[in-house]
Protein backbone atom coordinates (compact mmCIF):
# COMPACT_ATOMS: atom_id res chain seq x y z
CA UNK A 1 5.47 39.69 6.55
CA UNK A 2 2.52 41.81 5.26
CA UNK A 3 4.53 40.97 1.70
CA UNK A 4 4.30 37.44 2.11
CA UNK A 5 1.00 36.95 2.80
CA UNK A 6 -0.73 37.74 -0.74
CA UNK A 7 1.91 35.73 -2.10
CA UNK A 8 0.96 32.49 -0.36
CA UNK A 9 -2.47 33.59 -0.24
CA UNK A 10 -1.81 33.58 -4.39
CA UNK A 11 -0.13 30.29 -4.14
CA UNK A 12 -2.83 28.73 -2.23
CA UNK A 13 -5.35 29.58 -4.67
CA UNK A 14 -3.21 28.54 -7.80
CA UNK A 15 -2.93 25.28 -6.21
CA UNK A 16 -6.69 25.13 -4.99
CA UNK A 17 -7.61 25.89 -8.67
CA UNK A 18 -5.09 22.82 -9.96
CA UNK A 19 -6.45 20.93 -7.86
CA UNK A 20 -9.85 21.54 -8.85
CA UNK A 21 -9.11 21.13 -12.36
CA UNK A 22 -7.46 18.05 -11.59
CA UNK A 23 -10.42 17.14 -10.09
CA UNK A 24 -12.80 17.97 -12.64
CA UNK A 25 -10.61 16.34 -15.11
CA UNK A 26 -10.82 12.88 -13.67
CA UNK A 27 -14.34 13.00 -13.11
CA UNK A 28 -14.70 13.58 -16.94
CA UNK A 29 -12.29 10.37 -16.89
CA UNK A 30 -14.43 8.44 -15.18
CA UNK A 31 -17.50 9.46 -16.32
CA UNK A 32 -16.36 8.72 -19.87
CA UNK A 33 -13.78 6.18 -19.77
CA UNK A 34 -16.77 4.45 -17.68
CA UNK A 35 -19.17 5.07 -20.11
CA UNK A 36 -16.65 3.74 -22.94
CA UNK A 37 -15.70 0.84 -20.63
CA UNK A 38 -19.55 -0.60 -19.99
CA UNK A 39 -20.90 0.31 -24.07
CA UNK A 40 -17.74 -1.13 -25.17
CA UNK A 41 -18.02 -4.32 -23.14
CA UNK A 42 -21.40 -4.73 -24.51
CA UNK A 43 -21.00 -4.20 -28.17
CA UNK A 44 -17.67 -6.19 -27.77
CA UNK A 45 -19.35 -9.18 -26.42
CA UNK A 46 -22.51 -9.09 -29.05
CA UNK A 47 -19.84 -9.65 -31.69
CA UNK A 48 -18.36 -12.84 -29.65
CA UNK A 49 -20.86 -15.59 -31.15
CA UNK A 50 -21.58 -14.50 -34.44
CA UNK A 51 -21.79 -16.65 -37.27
CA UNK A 52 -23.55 -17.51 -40.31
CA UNK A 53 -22.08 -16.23 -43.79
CA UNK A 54 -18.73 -15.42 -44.41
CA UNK A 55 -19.86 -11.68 -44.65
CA UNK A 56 -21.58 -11.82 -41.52
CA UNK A 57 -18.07 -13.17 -39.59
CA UNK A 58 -16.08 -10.78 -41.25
CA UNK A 59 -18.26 -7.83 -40.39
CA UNK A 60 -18.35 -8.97 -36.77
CA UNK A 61 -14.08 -9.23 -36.86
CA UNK A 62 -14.50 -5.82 -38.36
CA UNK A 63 -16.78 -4.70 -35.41
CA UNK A 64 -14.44 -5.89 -32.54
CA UNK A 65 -11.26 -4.77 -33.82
CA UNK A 66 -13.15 -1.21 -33.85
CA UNK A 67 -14.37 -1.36 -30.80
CA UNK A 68 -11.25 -3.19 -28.75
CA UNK A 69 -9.16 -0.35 -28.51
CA UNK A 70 -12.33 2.12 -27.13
CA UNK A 71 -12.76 -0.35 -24.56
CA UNK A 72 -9.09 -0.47 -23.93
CA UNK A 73 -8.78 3.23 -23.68
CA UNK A 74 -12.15 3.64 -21.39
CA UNK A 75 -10.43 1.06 -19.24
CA UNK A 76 -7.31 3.11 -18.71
CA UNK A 77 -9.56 6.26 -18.28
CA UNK A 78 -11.90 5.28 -15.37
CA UNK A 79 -9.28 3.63 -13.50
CA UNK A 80 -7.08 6.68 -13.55
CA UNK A 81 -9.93 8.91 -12.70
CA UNK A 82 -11.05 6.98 -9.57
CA UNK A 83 -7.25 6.82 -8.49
CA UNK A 84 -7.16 10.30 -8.42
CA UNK A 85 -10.37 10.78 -7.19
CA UNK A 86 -9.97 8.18 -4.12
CA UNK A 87 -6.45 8.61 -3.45
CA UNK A 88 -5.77 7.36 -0.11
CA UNK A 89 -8.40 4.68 0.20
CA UNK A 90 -6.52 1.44 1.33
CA UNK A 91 -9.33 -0.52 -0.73
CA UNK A 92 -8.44 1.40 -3.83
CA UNK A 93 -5.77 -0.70 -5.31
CA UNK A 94 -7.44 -4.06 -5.14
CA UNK A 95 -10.55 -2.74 -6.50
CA UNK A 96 -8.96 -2.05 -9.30
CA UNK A 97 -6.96 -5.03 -9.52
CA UNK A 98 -10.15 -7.27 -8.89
CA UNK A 99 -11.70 -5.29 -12.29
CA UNK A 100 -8.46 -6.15 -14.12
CA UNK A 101 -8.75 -9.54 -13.19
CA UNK A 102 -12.38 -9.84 -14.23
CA UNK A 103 -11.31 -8.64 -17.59
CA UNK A 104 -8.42 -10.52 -18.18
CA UNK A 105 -10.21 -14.16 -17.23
CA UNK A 106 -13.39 -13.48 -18.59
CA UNK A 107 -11.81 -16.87 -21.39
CA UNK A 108 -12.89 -18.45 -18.10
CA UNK A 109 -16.79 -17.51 -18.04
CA UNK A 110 -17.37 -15.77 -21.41
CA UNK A 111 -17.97 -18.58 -23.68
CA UNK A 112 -20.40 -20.28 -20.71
CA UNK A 113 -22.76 -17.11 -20.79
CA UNK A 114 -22.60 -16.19 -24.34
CA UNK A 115 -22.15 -19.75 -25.57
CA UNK A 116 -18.89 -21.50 -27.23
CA UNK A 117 -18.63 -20.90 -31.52
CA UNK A 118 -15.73 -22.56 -33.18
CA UNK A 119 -13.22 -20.66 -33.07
CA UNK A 120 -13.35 -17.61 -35.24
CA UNK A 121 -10.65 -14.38 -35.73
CA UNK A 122 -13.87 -12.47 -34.20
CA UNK A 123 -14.49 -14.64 -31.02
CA UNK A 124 -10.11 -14.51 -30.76
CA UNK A 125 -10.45 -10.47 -31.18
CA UNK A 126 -13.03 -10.14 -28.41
CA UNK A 127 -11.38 -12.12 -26.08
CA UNK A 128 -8.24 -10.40 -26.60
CA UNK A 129 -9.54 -6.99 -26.40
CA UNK A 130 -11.13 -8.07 -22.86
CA UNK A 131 -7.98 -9.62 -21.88
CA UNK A 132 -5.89 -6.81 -23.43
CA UNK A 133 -8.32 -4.30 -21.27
CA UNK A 134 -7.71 -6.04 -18.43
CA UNK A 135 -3.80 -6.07 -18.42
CA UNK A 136 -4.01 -2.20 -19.21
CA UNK A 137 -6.25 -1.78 -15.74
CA UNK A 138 -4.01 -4.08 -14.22
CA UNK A 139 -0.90 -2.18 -14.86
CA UNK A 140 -2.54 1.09 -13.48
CA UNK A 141 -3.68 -1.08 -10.31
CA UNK A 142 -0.05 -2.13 -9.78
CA UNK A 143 1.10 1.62 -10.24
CA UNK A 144 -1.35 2.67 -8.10
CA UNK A 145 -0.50 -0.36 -5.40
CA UNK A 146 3.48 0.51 -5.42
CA UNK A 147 3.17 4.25 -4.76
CA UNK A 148 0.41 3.43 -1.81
CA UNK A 149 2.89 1.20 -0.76
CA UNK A 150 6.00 3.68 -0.99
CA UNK A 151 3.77 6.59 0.57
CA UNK A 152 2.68 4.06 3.64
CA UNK A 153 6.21 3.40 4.15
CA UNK A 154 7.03 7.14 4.12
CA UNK A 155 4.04 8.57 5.98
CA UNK A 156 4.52 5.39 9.05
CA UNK A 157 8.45 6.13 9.47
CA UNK A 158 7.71 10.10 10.28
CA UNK A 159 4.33 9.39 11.79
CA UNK A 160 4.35 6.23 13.65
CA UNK A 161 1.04 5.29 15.01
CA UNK A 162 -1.05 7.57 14.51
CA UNK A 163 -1.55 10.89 16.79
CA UNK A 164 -4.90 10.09 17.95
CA UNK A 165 -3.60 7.03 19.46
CA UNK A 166 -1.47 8.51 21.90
CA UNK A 167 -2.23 9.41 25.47
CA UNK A 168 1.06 10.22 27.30
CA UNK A 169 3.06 13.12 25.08
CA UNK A 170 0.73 13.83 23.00
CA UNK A 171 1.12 17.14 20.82
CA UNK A 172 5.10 17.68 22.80
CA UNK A 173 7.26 19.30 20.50
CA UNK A 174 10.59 17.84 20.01
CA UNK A 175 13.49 19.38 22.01
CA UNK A 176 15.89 21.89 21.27
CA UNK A 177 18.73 20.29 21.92
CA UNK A 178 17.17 17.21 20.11
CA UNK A 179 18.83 13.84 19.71
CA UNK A 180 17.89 10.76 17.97
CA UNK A 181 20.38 7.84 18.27
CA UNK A 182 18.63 5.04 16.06
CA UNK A 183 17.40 2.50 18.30
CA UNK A 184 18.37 4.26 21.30
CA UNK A 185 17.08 3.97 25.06
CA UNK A 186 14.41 6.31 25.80
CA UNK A 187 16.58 9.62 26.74
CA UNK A 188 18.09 9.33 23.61
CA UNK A 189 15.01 10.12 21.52
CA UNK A 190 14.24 13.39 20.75
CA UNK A 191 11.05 13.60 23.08
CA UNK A 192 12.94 13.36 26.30
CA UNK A 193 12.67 16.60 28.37
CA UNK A 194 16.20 18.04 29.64
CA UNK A 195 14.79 19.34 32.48
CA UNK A 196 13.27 16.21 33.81
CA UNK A 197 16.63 13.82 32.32
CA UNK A 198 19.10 15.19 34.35
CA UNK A 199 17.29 14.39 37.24
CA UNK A 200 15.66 10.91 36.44
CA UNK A 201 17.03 7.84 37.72
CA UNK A 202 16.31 6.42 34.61
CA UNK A 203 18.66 7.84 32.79
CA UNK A 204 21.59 7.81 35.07
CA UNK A 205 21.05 4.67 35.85
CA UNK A 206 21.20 3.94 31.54
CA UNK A 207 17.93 1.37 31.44
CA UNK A 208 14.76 2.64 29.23
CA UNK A 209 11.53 3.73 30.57
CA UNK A 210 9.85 1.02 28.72
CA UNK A 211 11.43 -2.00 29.88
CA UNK A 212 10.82 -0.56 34.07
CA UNK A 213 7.60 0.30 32.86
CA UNK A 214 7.93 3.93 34.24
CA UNK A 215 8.43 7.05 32.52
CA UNK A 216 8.33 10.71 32.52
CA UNK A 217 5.05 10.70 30.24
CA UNK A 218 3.03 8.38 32.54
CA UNK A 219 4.37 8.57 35.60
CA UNK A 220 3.58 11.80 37.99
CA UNK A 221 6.41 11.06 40.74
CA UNK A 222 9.10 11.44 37.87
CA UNK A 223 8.09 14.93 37.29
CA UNK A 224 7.57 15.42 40.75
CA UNK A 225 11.21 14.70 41.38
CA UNK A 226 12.60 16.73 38.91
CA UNK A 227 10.78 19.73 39.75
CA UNK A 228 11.57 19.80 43.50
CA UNK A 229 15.38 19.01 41.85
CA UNK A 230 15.61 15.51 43.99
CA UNK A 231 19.19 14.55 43.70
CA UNK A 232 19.85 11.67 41.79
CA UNK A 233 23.75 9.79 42.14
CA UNK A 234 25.30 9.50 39.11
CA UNK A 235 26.49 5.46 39.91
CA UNK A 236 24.01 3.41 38.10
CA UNK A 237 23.37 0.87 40.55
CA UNK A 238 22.53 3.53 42.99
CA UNK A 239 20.18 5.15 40.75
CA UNK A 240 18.30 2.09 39.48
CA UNK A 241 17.31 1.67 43.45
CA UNK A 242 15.72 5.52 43.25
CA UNK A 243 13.29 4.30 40.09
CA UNK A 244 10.03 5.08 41.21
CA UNK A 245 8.09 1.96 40.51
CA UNK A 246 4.21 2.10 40.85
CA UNK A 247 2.74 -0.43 42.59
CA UNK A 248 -1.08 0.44 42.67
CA UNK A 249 -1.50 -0.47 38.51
CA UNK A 250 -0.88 -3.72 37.20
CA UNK A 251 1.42 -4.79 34.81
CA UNK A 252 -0.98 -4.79 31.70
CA UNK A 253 -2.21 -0.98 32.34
CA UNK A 254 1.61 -0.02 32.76
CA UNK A 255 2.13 -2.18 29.25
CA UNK A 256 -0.49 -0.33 28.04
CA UNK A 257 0.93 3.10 28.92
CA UNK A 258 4.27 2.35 27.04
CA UNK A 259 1.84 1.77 23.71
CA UNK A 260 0.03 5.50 24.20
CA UNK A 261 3.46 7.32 24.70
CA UNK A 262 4.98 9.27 22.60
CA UNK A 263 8.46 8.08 23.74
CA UNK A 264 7.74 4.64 22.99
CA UNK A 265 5.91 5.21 19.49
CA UNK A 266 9.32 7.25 18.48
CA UNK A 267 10.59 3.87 19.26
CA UNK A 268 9.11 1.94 17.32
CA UNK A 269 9.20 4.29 14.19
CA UNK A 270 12.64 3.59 14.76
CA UNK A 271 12.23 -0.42 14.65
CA UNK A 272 9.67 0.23 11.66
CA UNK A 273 12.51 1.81 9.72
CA UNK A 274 14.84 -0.89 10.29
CA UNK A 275 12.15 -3.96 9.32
CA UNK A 276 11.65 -2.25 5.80
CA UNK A 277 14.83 -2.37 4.38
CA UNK A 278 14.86 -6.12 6.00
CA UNK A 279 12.01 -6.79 4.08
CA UNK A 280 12.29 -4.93 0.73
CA UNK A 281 16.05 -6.50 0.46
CA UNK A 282 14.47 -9.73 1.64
CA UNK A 283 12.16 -10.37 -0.74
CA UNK A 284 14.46 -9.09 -3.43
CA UNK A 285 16.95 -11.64 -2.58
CA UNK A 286 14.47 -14.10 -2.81
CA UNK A 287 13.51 -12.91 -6.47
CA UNK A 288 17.18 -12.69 -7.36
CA UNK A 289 18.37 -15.86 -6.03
CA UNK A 290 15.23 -18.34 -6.93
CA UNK A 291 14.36 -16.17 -10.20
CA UNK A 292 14.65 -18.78 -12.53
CA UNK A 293 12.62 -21.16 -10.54
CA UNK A 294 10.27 -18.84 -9.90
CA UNK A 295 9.84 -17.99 -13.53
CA UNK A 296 9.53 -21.43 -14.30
CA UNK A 297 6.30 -21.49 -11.78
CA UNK A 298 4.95 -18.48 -13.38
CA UNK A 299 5.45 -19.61 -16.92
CA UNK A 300 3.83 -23.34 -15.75
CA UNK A 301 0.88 -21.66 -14.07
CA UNK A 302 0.05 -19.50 -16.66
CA UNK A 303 0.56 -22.60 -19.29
CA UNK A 304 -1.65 -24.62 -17.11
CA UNK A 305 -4.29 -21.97 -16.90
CA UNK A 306 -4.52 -21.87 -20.63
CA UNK A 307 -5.01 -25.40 -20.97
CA UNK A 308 -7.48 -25.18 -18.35
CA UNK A 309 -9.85 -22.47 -20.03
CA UNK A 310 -9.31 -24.57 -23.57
CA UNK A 311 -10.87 -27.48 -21.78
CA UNK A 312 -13.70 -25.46 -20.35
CA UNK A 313 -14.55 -23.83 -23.43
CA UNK A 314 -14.01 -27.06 -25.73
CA UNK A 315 -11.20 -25.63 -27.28
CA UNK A 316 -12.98 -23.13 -28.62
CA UNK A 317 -11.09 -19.88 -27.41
CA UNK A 318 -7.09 -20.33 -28.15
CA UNK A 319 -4.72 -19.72 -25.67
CA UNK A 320 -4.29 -15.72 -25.25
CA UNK A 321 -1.64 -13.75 -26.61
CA UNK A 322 -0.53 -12.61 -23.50
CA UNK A 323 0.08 -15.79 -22.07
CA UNK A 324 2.54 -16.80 -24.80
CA UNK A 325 4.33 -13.35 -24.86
CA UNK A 326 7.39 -14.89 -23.56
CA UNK A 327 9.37 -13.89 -20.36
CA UNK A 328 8.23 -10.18 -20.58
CA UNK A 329 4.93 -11.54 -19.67
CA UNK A 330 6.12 -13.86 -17.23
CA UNK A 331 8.34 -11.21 -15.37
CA UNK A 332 5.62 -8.70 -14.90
CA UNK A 333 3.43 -11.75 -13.61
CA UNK A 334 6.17 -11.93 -11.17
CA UNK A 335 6.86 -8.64 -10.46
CA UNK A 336 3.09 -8.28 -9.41
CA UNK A 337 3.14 -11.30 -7.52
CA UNK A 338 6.23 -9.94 -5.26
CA UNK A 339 4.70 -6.03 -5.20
CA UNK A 340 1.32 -7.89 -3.73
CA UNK A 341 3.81 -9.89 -1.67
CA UNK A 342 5.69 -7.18 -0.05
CA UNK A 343 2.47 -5.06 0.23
CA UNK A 344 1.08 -7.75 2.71
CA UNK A 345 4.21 -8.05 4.72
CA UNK A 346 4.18 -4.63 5.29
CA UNK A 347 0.58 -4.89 6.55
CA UNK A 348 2.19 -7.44 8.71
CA UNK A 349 4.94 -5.29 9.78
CA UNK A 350 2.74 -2.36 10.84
CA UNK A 351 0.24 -4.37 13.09
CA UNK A 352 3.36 -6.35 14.77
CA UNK A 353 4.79 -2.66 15.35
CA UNK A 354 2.12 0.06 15.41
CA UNK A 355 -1.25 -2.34 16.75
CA UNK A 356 0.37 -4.97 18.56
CA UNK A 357 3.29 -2.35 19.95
CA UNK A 358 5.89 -5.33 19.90
């Protein structure tokens, strides 16, 4: 043992010092890439409404073609550095998304604040370096929203609710001679004490602690019995009528004992793991089997949006690159739209399951 121990104290520090470096690392990303972002934004948008001599246009088309691909870069920079730096924050991937979006529809508000030119390759070059920036940020928000989504999923199907929430169980080890039947009654979960099974009505008489409202977690006469070793018959009818059924608590406290037990929360992790699959495959059935349809509605909203911003600016910002980049465009439009999609019906999954406690 005495061998072990500088090797993992070794291991921790390698991985402390990673981790720092890691650390250090993105805040240089952010502290640059932000800095590149903001000056980049700046001098990209002085060069928007220039005109005058020929010289003076082609200087400023000079100037943003320069300066686009800083901006890009500083983009891509700061939002990787504050995903690393605030992993774990649930408002981290739509902050990001919301800058991506203010990039990539700044055709909508640009040429209002810094006034509309004619059309120029310069006033084209800024917009599609903003718009350009903005798809790069959006890309990294969408990376960042399908591993928080992945990890969720992961972390919730070990973890259930969390710990903290738990009254009756809480901090029981699982059993040695454990058992876990998927969707099982309550003695088939791997929480359920021998000692206090073979003597608990419950069980012999095969019903589940949270449909009687009575368990071994909240419920002192359960242990009671099984310590004194109070004979229960193994004919289910006659052990149903030895249930101990409390009659000095109401129905809602009992309810509410079934939602802080351990027992019950295994439970449910179990129904959780059987409503993802539902819903991934769901909503991937509905991509597959309305796909064209759908990319029809992607490729009409994002046709009608650029006929939308060339009326508000006058038609004096064409219709972005992007837009018109065929259905590799549309289907990551779509993609996003279903990864936002199924990250909201897992939200909805996990307060039906772990708030609610249906």
């Amino acid at each position: 043992m005495a061998s072990k121990e500088p090797k993992n104290r070794a291991g921790s520090q390698l991985s402390d010092s990673l981790a720092g470096f890691l650390d250090s690392v993105a805040r240089m990303a952010v502290y640059v890439g932000g800095g590149a972002l903001l000056v980049g934004t700046v001098l990209l948008l002085m060069n928007f409404n220039v005109g005058g001599a020929p010289g003076v246009s082609a200087q400023a088309l000079k100037n943003a073609q320069a300066i686009a691909p800083f901006l890009l870069y500083g983009g891509v920079a700061v939002s990787l550095g504050v995903a690393w730096l605030q992993w774990g924050e649930e408002t981290l991937a739509p902050l990001i998304l919301i800058v991506a979006a203010a990039y990539y529809f700044s055709p909508f508000y640009v040429p209002s604040i810094f006034g509309s030119p004619a059309p120029t390759d310069a006033s084209r070059t800024v917009i599609s370096g903003l718009q350009n920036t903005g798809l790069a940020i959006g890309i990294v928000g969408f990376i960042v929203l399908t591993i928080d989504v992945a990890t969720r999923v992961r972390i919730r199907s070990r973890e259930g609710a969390r710990a903290e929430q738990l009254k009756y169980g809480k901090g029981i080890k699982e059993e040695a001679d454990i058992q876990n039947v998927f969707l099982g009654k309550c003695w088939q979960l791997p929480y359920c004490r021998k000692f206090v099974r073979e003597k608990c009505p419950i069980y012999h008489a095969r019903r589940t602690c949270w449909k009687e409202r009575v368990g071994c977690m909240c419920e002192e006469s359960v242990i009671r019995n099984a310590m004194a070793g109070k004979l229960v018959p193994k004919d289910t009818i006659a052990a149903a009528s030895m249930i101990p059924y409390n009659q000095s608590i109401s129905d809602d406290k009992k309810i509410e004992r079934c939602r802080q037990c351990v027992i019950y929360n295994e439970h449910q992790k179990h129904k959780y793991k059987l409503a993802m699959p539902v819903a991934i495959l769901g909503l991937g059935g509905i991509y597959f089997a309305f796909r064209e349809p759908l990319l029809s509605g992607v490729a009409g909203m994002v046709a009608n949006l650029d006929r939308f911003v060339n009326n508000a600016t006058l038609n004096t910002v064409s219709p972005s690159s992007n837009s018109k980049g065929g259905n590799f465009f549309h289907e990551f439009v779509l993609g996003a739209i279903m990864l936002i999609a199924l990250a909201y019906v897992i939200r909805f999954i996990e307060f039906l399951i772990f708030k609610l406690k249906v």
